[in-house]
C-alpha atoms as a PDB file:
ATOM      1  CA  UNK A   1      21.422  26.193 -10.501  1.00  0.00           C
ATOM      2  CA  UNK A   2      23.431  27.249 -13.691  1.00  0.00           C
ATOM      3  CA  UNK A   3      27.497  27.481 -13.517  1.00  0.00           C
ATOM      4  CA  UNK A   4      28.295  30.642 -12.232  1.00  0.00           C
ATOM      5  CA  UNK A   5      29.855  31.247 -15.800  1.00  0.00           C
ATOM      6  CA  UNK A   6      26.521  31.721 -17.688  1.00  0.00           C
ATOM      7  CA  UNK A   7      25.942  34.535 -15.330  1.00  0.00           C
ATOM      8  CA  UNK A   8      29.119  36.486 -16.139  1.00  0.00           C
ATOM      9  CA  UNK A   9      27.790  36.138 -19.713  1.00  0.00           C
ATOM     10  CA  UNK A  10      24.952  37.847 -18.741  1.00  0.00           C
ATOM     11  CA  UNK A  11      26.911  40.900 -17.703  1.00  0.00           C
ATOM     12  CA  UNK A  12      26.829  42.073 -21.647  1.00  0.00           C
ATOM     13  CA  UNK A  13      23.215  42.587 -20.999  1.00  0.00           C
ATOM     14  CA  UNK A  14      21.507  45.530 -22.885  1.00  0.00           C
ATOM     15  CA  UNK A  15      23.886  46.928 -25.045  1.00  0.00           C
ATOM     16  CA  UNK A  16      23.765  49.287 -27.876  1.00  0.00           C
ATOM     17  CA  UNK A  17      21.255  51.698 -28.165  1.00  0.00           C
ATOM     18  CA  UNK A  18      21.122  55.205 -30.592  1.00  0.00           C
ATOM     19  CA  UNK A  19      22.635  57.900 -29.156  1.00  0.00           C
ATOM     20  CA  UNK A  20      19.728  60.414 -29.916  1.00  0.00           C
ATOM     21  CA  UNK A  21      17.395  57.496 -27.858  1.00  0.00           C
ATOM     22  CA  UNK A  22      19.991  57.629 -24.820  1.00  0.00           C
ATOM     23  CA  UNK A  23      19.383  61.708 -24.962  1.00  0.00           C
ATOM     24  CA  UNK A  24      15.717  61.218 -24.556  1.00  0.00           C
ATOM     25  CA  UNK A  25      16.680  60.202 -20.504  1.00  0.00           C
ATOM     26  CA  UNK A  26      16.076  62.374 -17.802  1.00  0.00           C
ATOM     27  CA  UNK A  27      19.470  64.126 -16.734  1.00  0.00           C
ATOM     28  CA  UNK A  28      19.798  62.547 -13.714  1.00  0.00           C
ATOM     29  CA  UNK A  29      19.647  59.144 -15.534  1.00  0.00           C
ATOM     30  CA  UNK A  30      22.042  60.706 -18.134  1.00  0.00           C
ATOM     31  CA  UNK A  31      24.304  61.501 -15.562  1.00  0.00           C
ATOM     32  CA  UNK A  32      23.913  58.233 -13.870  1.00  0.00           C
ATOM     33  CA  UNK A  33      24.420  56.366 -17.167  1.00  0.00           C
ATOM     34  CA  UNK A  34      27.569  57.900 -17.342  1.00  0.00           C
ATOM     35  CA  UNK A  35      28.688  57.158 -13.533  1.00  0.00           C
ATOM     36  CA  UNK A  36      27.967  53.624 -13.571  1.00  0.00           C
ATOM     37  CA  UNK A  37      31.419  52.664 -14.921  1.00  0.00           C
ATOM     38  CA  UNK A  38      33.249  54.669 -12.208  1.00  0.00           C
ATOM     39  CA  UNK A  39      30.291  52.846  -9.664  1.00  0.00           C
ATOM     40  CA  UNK A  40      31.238  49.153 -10.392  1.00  0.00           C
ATOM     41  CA  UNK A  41      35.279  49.797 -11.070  1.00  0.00           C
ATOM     42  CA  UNK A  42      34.824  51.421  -6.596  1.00  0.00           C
ATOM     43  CA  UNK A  43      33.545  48.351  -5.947  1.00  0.00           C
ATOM     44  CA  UNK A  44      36.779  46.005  -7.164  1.00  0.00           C
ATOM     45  CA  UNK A  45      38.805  48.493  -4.301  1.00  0.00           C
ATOM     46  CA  UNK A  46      35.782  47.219  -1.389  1.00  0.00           C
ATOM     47  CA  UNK A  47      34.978  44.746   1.007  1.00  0.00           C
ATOM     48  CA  UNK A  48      31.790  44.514   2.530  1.00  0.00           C
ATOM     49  CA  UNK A  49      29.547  42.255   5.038  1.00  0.00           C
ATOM     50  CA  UNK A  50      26.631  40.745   3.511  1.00  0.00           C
ATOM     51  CA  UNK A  51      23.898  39.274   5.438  1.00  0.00           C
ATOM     52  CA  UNK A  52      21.746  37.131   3.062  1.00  0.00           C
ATOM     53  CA  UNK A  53      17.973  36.178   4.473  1.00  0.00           C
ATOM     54  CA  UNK A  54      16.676  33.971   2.089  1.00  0.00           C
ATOM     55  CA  UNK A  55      12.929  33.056   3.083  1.00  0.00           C
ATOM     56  CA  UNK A  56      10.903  30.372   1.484  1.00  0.00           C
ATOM     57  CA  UNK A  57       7.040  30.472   2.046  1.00  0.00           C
ATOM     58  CA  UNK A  58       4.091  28.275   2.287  1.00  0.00           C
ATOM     59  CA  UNK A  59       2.103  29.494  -0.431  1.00  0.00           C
ATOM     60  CA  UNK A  60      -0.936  28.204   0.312  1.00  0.00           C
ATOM     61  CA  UNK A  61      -1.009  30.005   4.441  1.00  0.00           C
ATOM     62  CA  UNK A  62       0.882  32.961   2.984  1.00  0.00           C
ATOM     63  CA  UNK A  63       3.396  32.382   5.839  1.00  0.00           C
ATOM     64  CA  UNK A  64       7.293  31.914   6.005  1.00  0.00           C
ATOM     65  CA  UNK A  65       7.700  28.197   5.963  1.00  0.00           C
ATOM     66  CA  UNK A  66      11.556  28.156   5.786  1.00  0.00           C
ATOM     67  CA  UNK A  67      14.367  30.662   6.972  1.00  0.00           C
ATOM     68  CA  UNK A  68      18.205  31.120   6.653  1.00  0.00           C
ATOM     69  CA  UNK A  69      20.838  33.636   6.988  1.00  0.00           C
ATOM     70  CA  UNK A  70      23.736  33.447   5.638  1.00  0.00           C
ATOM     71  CA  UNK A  71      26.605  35.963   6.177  1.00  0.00           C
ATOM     72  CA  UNK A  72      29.786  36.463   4.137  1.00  0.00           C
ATOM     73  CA  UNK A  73      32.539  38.979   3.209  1.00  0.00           C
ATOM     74  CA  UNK A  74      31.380  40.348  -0.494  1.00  0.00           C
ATOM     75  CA  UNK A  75      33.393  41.768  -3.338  1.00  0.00           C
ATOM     76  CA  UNK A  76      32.830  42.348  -7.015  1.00  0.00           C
ATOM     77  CA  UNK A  77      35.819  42.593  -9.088  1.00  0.00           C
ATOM     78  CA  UNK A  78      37.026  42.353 -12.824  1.00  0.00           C
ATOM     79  CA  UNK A  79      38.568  39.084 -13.450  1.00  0.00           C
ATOM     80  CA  UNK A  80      42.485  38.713 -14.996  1.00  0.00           C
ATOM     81  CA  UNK A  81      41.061  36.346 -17.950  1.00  0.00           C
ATOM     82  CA  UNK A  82      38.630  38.773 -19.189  1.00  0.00           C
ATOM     83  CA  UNK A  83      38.520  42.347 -17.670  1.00  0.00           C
ATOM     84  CA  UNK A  84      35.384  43.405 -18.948  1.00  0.00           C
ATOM     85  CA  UNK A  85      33.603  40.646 -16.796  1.00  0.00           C
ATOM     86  CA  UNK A  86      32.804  41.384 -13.218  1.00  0.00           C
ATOM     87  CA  UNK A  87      32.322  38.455 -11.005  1.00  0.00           C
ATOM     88  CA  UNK A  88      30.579  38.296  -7.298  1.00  0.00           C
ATOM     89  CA  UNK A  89      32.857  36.932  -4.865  1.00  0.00           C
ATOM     90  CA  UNK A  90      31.526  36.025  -1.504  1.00  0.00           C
ATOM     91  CA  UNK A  91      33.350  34.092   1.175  1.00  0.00           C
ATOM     92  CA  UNK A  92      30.581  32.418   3.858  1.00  0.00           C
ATOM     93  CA  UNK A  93      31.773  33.331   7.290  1.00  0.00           C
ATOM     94  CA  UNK A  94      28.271  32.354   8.888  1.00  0.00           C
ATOM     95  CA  UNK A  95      25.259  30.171   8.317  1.00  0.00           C
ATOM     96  CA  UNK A  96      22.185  30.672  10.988  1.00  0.00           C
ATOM     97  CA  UNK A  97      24.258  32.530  13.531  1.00  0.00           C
ATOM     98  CA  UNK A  98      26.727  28.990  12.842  1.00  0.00           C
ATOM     99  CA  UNK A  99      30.546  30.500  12.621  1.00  0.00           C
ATOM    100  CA  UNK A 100      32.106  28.373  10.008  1.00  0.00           C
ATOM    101  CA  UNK A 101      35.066  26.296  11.009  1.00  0.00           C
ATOM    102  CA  UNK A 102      38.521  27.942  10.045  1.00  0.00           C
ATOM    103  CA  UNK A 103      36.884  30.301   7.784  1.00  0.00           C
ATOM    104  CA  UNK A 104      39.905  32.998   7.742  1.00  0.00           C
ATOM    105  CA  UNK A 105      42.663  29.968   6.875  1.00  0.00           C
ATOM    106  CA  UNK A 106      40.307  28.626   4.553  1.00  0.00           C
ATOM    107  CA  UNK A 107      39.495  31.695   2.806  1.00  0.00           C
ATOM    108  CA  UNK A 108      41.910  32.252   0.065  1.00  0.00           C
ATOM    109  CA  UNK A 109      42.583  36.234  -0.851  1.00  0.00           C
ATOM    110  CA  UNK A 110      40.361  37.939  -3.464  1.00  0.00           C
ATOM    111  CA  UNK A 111      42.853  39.261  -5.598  1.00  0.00           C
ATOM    112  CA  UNK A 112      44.247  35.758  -6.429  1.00  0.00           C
ATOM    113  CA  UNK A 113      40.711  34.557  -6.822  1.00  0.00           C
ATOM    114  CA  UNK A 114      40.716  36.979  -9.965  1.00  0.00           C
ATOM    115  CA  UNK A 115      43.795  35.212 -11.776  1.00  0.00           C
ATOM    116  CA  UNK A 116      42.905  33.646 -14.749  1.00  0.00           C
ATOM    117  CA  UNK A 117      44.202  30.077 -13.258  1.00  0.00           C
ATOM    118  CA  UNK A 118      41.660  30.198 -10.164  1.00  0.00           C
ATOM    119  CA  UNK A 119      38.468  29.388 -12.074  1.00  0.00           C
ATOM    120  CA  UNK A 120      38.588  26.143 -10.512  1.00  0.00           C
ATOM    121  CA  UNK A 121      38.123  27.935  -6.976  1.00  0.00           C
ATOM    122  CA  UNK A 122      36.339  30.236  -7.853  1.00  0.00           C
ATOM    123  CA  UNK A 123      34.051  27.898  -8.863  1.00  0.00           C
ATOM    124  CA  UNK A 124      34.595  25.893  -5.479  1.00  0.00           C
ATOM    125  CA  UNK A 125      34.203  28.965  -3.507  1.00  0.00           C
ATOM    126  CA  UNK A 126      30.717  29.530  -5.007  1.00  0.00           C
ATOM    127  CA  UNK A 127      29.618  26.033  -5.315  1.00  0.00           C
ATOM    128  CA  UNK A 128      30.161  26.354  -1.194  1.00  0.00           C
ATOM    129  CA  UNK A 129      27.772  29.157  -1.048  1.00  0.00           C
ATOM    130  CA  UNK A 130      24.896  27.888  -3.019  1.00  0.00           C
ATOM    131  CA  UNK A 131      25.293  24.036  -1.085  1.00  0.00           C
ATOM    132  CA  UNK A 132      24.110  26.382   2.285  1.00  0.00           C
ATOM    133  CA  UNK A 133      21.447  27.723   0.183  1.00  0.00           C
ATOM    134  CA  UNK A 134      17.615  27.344   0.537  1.00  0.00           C
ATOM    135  CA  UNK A 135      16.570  26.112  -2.445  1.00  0.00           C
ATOM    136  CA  UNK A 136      15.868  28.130  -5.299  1.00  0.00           C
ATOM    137  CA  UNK A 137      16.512  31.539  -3.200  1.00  0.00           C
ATOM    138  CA  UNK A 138      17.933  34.192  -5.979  1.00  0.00           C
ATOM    139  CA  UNK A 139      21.284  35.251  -5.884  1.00  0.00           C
ATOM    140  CA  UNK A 140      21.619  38.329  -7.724  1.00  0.00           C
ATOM    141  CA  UNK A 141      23.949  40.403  -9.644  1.00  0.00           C
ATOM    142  CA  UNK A 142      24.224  43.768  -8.688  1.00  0.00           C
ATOM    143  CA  UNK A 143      26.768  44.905 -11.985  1.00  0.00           C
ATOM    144  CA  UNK A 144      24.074  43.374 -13.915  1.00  0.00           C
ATOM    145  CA  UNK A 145      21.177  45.243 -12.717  1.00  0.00           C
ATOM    146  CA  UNK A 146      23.321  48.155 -13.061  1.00  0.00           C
ATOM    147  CA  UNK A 147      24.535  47.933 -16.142  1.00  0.00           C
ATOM    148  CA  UNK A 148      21.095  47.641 -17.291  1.00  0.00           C
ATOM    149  CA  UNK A 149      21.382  51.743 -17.415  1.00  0.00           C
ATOM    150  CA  UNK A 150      25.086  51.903 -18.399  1.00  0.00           C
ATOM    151  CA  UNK A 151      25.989  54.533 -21.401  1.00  0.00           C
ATOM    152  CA  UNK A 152      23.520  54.644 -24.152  1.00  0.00           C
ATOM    153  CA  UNK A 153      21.345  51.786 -23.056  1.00  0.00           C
ATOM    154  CA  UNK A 154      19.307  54.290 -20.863  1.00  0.00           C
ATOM    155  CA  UNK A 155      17.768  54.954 -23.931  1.00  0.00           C
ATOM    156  CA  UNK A 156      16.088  51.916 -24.713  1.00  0.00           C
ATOM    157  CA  UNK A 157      13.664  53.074 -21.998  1.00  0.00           C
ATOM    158  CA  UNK A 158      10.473  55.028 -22.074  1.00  0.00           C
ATOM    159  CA  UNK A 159      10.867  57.252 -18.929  1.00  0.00           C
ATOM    160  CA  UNK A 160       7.648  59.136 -17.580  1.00  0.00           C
ATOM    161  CA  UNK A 161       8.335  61.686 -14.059  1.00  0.00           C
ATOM    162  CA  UNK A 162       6.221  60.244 -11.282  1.00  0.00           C
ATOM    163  CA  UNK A 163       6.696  63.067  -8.850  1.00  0.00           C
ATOM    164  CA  UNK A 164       9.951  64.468  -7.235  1.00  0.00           C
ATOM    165  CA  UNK A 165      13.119  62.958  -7.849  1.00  0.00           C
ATOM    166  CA  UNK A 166      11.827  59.618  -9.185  1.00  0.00           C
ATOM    167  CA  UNK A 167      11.166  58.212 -12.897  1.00  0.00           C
ATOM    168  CA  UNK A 168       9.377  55.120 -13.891  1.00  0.00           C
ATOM    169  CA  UNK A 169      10.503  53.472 -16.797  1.00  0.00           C
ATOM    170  CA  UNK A 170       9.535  50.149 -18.939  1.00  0.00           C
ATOM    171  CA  UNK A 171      12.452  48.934 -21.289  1.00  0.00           C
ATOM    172  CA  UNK A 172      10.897  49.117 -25.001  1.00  0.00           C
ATOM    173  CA  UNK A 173      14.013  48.180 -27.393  1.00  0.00           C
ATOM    174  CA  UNK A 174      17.333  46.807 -27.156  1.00  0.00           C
ATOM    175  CA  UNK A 175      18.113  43.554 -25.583  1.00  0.00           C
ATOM    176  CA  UNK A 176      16.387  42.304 -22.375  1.00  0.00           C
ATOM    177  CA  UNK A 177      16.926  40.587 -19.094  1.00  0.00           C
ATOM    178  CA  UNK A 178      17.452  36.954 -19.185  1.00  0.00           C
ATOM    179  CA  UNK A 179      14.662  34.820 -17.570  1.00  0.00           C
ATOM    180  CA  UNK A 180      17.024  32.557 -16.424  1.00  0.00           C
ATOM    181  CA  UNK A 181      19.763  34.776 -15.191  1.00  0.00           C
ATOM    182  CA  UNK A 182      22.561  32.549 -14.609  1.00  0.00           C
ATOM    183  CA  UNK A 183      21.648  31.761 -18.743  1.00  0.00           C
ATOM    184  CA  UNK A 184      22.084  34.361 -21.461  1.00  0.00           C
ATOM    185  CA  UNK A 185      20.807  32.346 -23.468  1.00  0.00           C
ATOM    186  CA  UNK A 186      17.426  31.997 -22.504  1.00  0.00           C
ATOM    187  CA  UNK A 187      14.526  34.165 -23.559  1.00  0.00           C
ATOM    188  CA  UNK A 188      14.824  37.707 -22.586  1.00  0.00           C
ATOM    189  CA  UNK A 189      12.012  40.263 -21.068  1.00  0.00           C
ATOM    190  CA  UNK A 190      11.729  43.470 -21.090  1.00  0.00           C
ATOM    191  CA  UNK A 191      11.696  45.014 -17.236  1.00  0.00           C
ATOM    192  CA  UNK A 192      10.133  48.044 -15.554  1.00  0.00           C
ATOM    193  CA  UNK A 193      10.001  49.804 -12.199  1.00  0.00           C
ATOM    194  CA  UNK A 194      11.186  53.250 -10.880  1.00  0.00           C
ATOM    195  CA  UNK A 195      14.433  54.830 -10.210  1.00  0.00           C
ATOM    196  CA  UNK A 196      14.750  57.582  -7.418  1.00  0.00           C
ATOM    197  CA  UNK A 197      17.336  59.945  -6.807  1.00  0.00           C
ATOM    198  CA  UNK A 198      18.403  62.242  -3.600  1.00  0.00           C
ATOM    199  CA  UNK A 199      20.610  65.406  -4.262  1.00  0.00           C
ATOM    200  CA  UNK A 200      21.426  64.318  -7.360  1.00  0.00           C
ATOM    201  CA  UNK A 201      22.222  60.860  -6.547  1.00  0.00           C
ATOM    202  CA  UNK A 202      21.062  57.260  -6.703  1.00  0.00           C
ATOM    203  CA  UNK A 203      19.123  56.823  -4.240  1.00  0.00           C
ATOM    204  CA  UNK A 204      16.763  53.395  -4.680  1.00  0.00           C
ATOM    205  CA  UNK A 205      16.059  51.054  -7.813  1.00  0.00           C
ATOM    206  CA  UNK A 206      13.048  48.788  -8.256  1.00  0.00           C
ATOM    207  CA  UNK A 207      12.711  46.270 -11.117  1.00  0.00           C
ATOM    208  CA  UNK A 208      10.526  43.887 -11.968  1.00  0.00           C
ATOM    209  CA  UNK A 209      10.047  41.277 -14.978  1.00  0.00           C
ATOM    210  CA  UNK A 210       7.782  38.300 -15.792  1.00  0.00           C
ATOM    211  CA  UNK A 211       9.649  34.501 -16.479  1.00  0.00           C
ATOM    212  CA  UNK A 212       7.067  31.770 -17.182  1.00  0.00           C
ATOM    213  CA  UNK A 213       4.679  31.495 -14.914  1.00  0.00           C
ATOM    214  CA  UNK A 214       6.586  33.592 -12.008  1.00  0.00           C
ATOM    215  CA  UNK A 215       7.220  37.213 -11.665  1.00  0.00           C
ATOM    216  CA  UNK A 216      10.944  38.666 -10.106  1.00  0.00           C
ATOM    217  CA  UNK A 217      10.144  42.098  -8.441  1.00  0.00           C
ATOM    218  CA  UNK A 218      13.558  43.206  -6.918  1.00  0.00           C
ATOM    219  CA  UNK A 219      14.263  46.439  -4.613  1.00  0.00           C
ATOM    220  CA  UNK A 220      17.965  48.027  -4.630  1.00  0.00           C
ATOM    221  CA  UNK A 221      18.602  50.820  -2.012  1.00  0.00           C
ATOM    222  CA  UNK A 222      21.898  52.613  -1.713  1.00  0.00           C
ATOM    223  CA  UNK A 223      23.631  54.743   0.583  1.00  0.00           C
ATOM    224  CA  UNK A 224      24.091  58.598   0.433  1.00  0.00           C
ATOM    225  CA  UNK A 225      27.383  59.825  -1.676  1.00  0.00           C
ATOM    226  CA  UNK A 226      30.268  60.153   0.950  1.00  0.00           C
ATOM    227  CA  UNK A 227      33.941  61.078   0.450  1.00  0.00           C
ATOM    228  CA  UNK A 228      36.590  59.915  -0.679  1.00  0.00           C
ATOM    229  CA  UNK A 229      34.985  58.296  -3.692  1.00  0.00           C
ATOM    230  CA  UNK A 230      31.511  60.152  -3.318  1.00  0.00           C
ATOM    231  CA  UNK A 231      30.234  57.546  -4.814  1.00  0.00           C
ATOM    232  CA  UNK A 232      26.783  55.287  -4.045  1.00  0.00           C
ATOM    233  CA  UNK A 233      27.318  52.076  -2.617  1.00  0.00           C
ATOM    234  CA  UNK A 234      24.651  48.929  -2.079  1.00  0.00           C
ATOM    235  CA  UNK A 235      22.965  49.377   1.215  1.00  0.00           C
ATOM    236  CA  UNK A 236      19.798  47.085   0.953  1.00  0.00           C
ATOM    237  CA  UNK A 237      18.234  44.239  -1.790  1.00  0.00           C
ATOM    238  CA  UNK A 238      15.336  42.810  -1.881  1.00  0.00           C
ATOM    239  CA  UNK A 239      14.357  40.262  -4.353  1.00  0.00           C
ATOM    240  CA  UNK A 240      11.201  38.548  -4.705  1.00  0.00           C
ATOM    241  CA  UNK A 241       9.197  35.503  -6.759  1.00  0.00           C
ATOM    242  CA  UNK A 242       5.779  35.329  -7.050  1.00  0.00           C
ATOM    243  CA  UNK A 243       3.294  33.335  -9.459  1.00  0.00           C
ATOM    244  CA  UNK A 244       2.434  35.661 -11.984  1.00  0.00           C
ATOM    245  CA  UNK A 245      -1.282  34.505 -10.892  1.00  0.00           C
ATOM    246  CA  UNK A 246      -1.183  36.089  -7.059  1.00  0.00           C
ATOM    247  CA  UNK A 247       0.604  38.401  -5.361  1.00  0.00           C
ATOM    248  CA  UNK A 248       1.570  36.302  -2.470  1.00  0.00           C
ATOM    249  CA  UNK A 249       5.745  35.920  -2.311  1.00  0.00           C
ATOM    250  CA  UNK A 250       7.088  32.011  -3.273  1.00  0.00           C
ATOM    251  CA  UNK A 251      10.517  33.086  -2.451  1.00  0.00           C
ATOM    252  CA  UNK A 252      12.146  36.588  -0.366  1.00  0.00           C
ATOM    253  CA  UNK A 253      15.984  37.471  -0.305  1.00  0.00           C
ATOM    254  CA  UNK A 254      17.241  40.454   1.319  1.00  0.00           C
ATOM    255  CA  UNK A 255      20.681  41.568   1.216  1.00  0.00           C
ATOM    256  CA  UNK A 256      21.980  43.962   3.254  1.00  0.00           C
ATOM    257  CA  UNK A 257      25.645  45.228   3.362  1.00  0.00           C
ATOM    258  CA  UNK A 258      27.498  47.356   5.842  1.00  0.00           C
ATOM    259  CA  UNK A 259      31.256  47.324   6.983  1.00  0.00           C
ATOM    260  CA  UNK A 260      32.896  48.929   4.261  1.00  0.00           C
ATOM    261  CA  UNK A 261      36.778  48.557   4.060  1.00  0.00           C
ATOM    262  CA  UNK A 262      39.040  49.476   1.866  1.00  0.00           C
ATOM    263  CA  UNK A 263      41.017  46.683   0.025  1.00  0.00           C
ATOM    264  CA  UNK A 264      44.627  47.016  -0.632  1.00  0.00           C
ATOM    265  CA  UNK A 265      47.360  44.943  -2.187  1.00  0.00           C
ATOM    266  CA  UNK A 266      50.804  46.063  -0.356  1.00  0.00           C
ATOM    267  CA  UNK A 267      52.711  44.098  -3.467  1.00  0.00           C
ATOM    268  CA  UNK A 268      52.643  42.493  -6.389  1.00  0.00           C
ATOM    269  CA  UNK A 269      54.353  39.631  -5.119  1.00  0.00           C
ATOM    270  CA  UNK A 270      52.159  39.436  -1.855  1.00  0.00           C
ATOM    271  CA  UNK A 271      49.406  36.961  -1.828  1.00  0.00           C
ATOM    272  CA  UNK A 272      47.618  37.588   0.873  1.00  0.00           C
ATOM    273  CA  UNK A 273      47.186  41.351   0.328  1.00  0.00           C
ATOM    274  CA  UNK A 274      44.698  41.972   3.539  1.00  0.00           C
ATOM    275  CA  UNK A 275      41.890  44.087   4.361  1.00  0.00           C
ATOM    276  CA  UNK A 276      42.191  47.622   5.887  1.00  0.00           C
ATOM    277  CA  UNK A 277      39.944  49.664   7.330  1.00  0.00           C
END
């Protein structure tokens, strides 16, 4: 597993694109596009519970070999050092139905975890998470998947209407996803997949890319727009790895999030600002 800092890096995915390319979009992915910023800078004022499955599967019986659930609090959130970066902070409350001991003392707030002198925890913090991993299970991104479709880089797609409220699309310029995602670096594909929308909203996004010999499908569902942001939020993920040979899963993660709460800081000077509801 990569440092968690090659995958911040990979937040400047896809950028640039002509303007008259980004007009070609539908205008629910123009609109969208243009919402994204407002999407991810919501999430930096939430806390939600994630429950991670990760699944690992004998390929050869097409059957789940190995199983674990792992549930945390979950925030993303700009970080002091470098505000255009958005990091993934999740605090593991529970592995296998396992409370862990003295979670809330141990847990440190997330606004100090943002400071530009808490890399070192930060790093500790998510160095925890991936130790109670199964191996290899993806941990994903979701302001990089988004950000795929931020501003003008919608139109480095080819979008084609597949009926109602939902596009396909296959990226054919610009820059590409990583195939190591936790590396920039690496060589880059080009994804496609489908975006569906419900009154106007996002409603689900599926992607999928090949990286050597294994293909990443992944499934992002969100929930209606409500007040007071009236904004989408993450309700279900799905990722997936496959050999690019069969269609039979290697690896399944699904994330699912509920328990919204707002998070406020009561003062500057307070460093444990809490979590209300």
């Amino acid at each position: 597993m990569r440092p968690l800092t090659f995958l911040l890096s990979a937040l400047t995915l896809l950028w640039a694109a002509a303007s008259s390319a980004a007009d070609s979009a539908p205008e629910p992915v123009r609109v969208l596009a243009a919402e994204i910023p407002s999407i991810l800078q919501e999430f930096e004022n939430l806390v939600a519970r994630e429950r991670m499955t990760q699944v690992l599967f004998d390929a050869s019986a097409n059957r789940p070999a190995r199983r674990r659930v792992i549930v945390s609090d979950y925030q993303i959130a700009p970080l002091e050092e470098d505000p255009n970066v958005l990091w993934e902070f999740r605090f593991v409350r529970e592995v296998d139905g396992k409370r862990i001991a003295d979670a809330d003392t141990r847990m440190q707030d997330f606004l100090r975890l943002r400071h530009r002198d808490s890399r070192e925890e930060r790093t500790r913090i998510t160095n925890l998470g991936l130790s109670r991993s199964l191996p290899g299970c993806y941990w994903h991104n979701l302001s990089l998947i988004l950000r795929a479709f931020e501003g003008e880089n919608s139109g480095n797609f080819d979008w084609t209407r597949s009926g109602g409220d939902t596009w396909r699309f296959e990226q054919v310029r610009g820059l590409g996803i990583p195939q190591d995602l936790f590396d920039p670096r690496s060589p880059r594909h080009y994804p496609h997949g489908s975006v569906s929308f419900s009154g106007g909203a996002l409603s689900r996004l599926d992607l999928e890319w090949p990286s050597d010999r294994f293909v990443t499908s992944v499934s992002l569902e969100f929930t209606p727009r409500e007040p007071p942001a009236n904004l989408p939020r993450p309700l279900k993920y799905v990722a997936k790895r496959r050999l690019a040979s069969s269609q039979r899963a290697l690896i399944q993660t699904t994330f699912e999030y509920d328990d919204y709460r707002r998070f406020s800081v009561q003062s500057e000077s307070q460093t444990s600002p809490g979590v209300l509801p």
